[in-house]
C-alpha atoms as a PDB file:
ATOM      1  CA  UNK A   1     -23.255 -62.303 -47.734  1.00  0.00           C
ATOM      2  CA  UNK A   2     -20.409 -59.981 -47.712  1.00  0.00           C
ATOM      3  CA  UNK A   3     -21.177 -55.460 -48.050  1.00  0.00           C
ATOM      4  CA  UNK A   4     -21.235 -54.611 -51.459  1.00  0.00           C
ATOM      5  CA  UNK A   5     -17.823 -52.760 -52.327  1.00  0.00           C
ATOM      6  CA  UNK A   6     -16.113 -54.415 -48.810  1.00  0.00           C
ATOM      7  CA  UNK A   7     -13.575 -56.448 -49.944  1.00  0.00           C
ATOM      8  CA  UNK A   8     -10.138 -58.061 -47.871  1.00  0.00           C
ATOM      9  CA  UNK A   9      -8.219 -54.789 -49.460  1.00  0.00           C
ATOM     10  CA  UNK A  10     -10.850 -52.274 -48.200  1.00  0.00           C
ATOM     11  CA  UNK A  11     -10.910 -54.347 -44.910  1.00  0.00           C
ATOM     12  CA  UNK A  12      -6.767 -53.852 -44.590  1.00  0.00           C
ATOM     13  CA  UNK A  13      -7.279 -50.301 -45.486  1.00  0.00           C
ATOM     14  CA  UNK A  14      -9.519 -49.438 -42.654  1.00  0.00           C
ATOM     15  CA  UNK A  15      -7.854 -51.064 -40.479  1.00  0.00           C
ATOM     16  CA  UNK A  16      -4.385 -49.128 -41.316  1.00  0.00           C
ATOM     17  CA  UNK A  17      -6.856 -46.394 -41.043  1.00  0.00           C
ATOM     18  CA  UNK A  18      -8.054 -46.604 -37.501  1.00  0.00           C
ATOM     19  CA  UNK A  19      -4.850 -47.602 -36.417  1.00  0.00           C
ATOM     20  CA  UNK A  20      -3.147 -44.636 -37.986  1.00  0.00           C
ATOM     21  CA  UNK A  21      -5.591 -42.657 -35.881  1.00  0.00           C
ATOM     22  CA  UNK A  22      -5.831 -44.143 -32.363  1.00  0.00           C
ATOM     23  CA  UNK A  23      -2.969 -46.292 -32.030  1.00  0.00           C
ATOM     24  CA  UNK A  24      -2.340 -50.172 -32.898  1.00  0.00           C
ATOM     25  CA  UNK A  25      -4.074 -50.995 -29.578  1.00  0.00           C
ATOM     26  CA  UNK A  26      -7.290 -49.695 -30.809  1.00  0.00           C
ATOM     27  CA  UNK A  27      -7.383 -52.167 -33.391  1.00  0.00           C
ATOM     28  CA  UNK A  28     -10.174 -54.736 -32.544  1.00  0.00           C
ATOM     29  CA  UNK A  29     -13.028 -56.784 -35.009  1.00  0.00           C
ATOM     30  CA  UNK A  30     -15.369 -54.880 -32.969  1.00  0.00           C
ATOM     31  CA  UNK A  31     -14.008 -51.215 -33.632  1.00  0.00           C
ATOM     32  CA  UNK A  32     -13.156 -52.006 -37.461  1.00  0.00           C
ATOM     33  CA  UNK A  33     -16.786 -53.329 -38.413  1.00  0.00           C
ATOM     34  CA  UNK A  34     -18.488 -50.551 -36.559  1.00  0.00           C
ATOM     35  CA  UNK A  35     -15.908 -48.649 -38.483  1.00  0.00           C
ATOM     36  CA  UNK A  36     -16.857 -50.434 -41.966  1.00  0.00           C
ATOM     37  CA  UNK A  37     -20.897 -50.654 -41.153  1.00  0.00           C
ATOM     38  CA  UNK A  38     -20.767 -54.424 -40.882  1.00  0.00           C
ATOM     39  CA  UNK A  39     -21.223 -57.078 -37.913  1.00  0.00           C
ATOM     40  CA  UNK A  40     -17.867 -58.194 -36.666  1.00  0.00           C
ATOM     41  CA  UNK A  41     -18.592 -61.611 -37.494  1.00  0.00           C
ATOM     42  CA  UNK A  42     -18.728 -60.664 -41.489  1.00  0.00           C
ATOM     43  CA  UNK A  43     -15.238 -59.833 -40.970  1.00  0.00           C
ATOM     44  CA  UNK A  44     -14.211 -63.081 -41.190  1.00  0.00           C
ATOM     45  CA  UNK A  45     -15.689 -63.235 -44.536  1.00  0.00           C
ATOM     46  CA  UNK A  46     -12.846 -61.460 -45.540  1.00  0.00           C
ATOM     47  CA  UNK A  47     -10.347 -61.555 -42.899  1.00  0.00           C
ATOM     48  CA  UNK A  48     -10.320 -65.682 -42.159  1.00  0.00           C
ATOM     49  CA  UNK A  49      -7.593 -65.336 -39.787  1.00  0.00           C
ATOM     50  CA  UNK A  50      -8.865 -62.601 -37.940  1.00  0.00           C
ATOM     51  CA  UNK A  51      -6.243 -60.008 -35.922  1.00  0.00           C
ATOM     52  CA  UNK A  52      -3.659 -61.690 -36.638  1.00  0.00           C
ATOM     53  CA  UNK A  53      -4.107 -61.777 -40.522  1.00  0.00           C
ATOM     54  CA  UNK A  54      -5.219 -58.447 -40.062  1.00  0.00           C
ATOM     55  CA  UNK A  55      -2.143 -57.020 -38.687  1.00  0.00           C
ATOM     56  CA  UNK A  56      -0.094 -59.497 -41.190  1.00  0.00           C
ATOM     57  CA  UNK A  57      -1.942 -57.708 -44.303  1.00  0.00           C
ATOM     58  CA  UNK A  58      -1.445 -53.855 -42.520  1.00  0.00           C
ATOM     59  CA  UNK A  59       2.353 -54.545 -42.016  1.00  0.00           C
ATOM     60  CA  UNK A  60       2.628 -55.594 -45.777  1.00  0.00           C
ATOM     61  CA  UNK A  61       1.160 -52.454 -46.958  1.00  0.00           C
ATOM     62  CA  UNK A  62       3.027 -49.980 -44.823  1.00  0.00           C
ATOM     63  CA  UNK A  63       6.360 -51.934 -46.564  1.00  0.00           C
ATOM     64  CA  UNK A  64       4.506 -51.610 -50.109  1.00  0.00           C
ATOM     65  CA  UNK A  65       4.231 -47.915 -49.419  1.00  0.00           C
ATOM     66  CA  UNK A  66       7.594 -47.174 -48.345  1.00  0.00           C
ATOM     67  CA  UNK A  67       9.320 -48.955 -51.039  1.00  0.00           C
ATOM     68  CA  UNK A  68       6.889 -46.874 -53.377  1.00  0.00           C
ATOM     69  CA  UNK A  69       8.053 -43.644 -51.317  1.00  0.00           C
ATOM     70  CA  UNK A  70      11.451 -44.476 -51.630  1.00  0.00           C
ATOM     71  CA  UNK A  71      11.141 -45.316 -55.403  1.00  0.00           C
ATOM     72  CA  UNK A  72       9.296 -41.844 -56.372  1.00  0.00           C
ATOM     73  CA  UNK A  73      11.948 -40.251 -53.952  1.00  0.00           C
ATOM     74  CA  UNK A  74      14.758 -41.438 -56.652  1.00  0.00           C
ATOM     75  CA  UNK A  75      12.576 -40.901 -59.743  1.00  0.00           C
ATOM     76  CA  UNK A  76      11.724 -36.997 -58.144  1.00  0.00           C
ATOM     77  CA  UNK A  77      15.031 -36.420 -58.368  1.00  0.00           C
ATOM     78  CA  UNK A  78      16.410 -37.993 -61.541  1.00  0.00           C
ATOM     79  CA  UNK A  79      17.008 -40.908 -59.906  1.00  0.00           C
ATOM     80  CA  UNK A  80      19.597 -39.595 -57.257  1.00  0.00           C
ATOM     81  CA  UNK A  81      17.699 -37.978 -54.347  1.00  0.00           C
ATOM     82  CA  UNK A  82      19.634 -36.968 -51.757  1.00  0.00           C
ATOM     83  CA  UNK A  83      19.689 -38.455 -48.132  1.00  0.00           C
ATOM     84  CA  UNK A  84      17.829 -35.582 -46.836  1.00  0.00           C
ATOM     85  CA  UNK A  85      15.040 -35.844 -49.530  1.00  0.00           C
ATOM     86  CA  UNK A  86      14.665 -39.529 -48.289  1.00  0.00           C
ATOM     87  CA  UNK A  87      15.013 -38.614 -45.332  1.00  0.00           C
ATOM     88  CA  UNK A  88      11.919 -36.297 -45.297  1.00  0.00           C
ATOM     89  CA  UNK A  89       9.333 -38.333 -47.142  1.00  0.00           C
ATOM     90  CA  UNK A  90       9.835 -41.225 -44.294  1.00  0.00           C
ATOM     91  CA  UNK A  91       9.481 -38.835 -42.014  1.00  0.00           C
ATOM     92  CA  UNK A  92       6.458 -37.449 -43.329  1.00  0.00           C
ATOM     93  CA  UNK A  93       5.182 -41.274 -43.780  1.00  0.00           C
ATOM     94  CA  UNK A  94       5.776 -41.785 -40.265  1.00  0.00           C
ATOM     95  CA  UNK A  95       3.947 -38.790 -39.313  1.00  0.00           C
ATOM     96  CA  UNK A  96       1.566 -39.097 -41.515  1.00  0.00           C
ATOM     97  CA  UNK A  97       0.661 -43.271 -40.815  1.00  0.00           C
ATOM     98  CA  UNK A  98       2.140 -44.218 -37.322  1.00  0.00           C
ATOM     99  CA  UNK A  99       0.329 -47.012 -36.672  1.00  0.00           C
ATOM    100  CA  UNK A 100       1.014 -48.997 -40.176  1.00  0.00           C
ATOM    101  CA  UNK A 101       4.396 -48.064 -39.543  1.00  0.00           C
ATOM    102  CA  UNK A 102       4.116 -49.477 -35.966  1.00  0.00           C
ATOM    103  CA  UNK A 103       2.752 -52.932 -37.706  1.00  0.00           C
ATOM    104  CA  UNK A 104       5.671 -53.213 -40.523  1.00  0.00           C
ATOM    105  CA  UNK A 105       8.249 -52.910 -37.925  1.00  0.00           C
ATOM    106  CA  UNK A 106       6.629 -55.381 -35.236  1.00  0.00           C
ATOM    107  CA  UNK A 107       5.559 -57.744 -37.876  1.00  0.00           C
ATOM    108  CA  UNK A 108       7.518 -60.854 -39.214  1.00  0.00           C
ATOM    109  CA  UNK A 109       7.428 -62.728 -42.446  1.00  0.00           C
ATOM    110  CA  UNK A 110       6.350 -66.269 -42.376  1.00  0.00           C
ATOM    111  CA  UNK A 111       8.417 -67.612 -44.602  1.00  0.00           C
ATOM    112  CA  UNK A 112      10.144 -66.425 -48.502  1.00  0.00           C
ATOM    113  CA  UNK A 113       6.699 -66.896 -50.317  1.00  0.00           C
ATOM    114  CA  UNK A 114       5.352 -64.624 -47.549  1.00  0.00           C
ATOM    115  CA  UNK A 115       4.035 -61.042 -49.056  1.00  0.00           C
ATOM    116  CA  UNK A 116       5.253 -59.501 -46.022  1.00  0.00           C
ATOM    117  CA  UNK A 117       8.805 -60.930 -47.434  1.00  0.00           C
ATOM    118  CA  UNK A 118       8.695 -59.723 -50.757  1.00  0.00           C
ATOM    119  CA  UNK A 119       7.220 -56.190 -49.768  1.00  0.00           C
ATOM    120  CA  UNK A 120      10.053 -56.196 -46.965  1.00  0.00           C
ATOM    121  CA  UNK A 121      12.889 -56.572 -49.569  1.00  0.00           C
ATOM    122  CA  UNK A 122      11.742 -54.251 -51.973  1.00  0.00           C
ATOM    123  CA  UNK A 123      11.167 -51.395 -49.329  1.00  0.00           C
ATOM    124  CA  UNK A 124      14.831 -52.148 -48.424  1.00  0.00           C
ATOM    125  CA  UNK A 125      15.972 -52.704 -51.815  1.00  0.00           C
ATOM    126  CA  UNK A 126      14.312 -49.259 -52.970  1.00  0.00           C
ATOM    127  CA  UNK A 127      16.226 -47.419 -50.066  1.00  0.00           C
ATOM    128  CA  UNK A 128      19.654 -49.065 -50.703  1.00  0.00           C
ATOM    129  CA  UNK A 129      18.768 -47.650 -54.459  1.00  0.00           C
ATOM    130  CA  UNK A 130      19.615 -44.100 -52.863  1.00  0.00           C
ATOM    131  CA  UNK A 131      22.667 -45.260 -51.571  1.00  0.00           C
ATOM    132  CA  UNK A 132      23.895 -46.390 -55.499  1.00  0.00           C
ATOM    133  CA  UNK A 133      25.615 -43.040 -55.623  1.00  0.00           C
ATOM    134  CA  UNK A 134      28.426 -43.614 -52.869  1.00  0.00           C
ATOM    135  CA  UNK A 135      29.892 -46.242 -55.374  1.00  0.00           C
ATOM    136  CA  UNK A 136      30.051 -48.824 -51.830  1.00  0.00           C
ATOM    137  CA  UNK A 137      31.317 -52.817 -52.791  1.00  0.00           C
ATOM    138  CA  UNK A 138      27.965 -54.749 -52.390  1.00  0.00           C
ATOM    139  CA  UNK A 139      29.347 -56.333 -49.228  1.00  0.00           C
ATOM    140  CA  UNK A 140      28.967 -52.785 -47.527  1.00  0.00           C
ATOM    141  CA  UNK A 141      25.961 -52.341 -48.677  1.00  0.00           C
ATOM    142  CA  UNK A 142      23.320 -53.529 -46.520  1.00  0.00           C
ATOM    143  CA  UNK A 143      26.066 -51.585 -43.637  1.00  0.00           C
ATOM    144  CA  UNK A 144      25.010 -48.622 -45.115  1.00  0.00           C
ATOM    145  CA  UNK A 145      21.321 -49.449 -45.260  1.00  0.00           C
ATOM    146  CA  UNK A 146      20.925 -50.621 -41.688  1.00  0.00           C
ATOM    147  CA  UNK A 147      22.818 -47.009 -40.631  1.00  0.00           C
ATOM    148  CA  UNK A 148      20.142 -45.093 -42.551  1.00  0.00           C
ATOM    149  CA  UNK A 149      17.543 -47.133 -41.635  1.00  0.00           C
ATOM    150  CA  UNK A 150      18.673 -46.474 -37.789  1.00  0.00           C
ATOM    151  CA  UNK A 151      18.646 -42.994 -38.488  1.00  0.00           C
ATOM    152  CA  UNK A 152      15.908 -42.319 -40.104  1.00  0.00           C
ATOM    153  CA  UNK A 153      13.520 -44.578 -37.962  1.00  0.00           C
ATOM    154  CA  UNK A 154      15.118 -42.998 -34.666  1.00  0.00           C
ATOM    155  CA  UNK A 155      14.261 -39.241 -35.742  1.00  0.00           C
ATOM    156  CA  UNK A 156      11.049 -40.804 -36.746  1.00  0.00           C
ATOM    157  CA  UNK A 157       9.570 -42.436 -33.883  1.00  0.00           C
ATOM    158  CA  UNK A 158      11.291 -40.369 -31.494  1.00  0.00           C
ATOM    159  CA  UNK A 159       9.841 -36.508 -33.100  1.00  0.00           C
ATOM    160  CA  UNK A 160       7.128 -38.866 -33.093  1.00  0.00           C
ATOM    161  CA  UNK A 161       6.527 -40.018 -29.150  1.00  0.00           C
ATOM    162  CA  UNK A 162       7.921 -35.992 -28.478  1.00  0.00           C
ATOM    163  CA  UNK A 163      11.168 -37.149 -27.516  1.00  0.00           C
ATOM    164  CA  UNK A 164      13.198 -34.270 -28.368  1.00  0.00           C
ATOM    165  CA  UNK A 165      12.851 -32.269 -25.338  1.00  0.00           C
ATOM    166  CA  UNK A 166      15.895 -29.954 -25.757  1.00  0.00           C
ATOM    167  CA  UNK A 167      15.390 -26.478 -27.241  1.00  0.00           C
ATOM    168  CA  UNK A 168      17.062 -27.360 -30.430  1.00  0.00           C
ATOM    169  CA  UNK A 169      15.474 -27.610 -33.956  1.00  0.00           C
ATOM    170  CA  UNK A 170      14.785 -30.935 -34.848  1.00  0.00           C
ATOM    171  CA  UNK A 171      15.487 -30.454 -38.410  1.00  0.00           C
ATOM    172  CA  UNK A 172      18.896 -29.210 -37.651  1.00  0.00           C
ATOM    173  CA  UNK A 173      19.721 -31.994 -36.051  1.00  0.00           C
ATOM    174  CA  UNK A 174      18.894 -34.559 -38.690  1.00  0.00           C
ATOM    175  CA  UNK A 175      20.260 -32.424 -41.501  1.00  0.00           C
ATOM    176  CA  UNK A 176      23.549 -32.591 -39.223  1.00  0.00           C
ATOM    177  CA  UNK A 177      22.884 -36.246 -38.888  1.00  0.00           C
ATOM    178  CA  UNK A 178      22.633 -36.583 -42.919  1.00  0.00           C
ATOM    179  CA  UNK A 179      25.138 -34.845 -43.763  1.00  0.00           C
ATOM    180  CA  UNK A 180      27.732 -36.553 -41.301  1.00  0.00           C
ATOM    181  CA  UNK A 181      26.455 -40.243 -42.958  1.00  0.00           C
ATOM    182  CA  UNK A 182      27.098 -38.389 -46.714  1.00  0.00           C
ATOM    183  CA  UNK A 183      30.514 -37.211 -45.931  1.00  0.00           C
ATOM    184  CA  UNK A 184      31.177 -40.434 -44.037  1.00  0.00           C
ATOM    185  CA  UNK A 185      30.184 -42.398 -47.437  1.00  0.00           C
ATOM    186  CA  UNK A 186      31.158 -40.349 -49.892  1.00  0.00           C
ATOM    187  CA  UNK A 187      35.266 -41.058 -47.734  1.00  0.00           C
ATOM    188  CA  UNK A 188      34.229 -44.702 -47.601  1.00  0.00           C
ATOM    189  CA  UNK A 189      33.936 -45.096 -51.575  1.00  0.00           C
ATOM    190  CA  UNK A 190      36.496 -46.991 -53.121  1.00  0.00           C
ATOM    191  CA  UNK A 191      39.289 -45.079 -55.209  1.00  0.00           C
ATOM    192  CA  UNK A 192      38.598 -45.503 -59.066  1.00  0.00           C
END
């Protein structure tokens, strides 16, 4: 019989849990139902397919709190954040949850009726939201998303792993970064 309050949510939870701690490696049945006080056979109670599903049902929430992030980022600010205010809450995520961010990046949906899909597209669709402001066609669009994306995972992962080794402040450099993509966009609208 399945723990009392352990459900396949709490399951994914502690799992983005421990791997937010010590890495996505660390993520075995063993370690997450010593972690959740149950036998790692109950597990499959809840988790069928194991490390797989596991890492399937991580990846999916890591993309259902980013789009989330980037949707409060455009309702904090009236709807219109800035690049830099977007900039900084996925940063923070990052820092905050590396290893669910490690899973939504490796994983892959399996198919359109997927939830890793649907959580995919509205993380991306909720950051191409901030980008409604430079007035770009729709064809340009997901240009534009894939260059912020770029940027904002390289700062990311890289202030992340301590790859900024040059005594210059990291912040500097992405608000230079930022502000180069706004002015670049901002020239790339169309005339009205």
């Amino acid at each position: 019989m399945p723990r009392a309050g352990l459900d396949v949510d709490a399951v994914t939870r502690a799992a983005a849990e421990l791997i937010d701690e010590q890495g996505l490696p660390a993520l075995t049945m063993t370690a997450l139902a010593e972690r959740v006080g149950v036998r790692p056979p109950s597990l499959y109670k809840h988790v069928s397919g194991g490390l797989p599903e596991l890492g399937h049902r991580v990846a999916t929430l890591a993309a259902q709190e980013l789009a989330a992030l980037f949707r409060d980022a455009r309702s904090a600010q009236g709807g219109e954040p800035s690049l830099a205010d977007v900039a900084a809450a996925f940063r923070r995520y990052v820092s905050d949850h590396p290893g669910r961010y490690a899973a939504a990046t490796a994983a892959e949906p399996k198919g359109d009726d997927d939830p890793l899909a649907h959580a995919l597209s509205d993380s991306l669709d909720a950051l191409g939201g901030v980008l409604d402001r430079y007035g770009l066609p729709r064809t340009e669009h997901v240009h534009a998303i894939r260059m912020l994306r770029s940027i904002l995972h390289g700062f990311a992962v890289l202030d992340a792993a301590h790859g900024f080794r040059i005594d210059v402040d990291v912040e500097a450099s992405v608000a230079w970064s930022l502000e180069l993509m706004d002015a670049g966009l901002r020239v790339a609208r169309p005339s009205r």
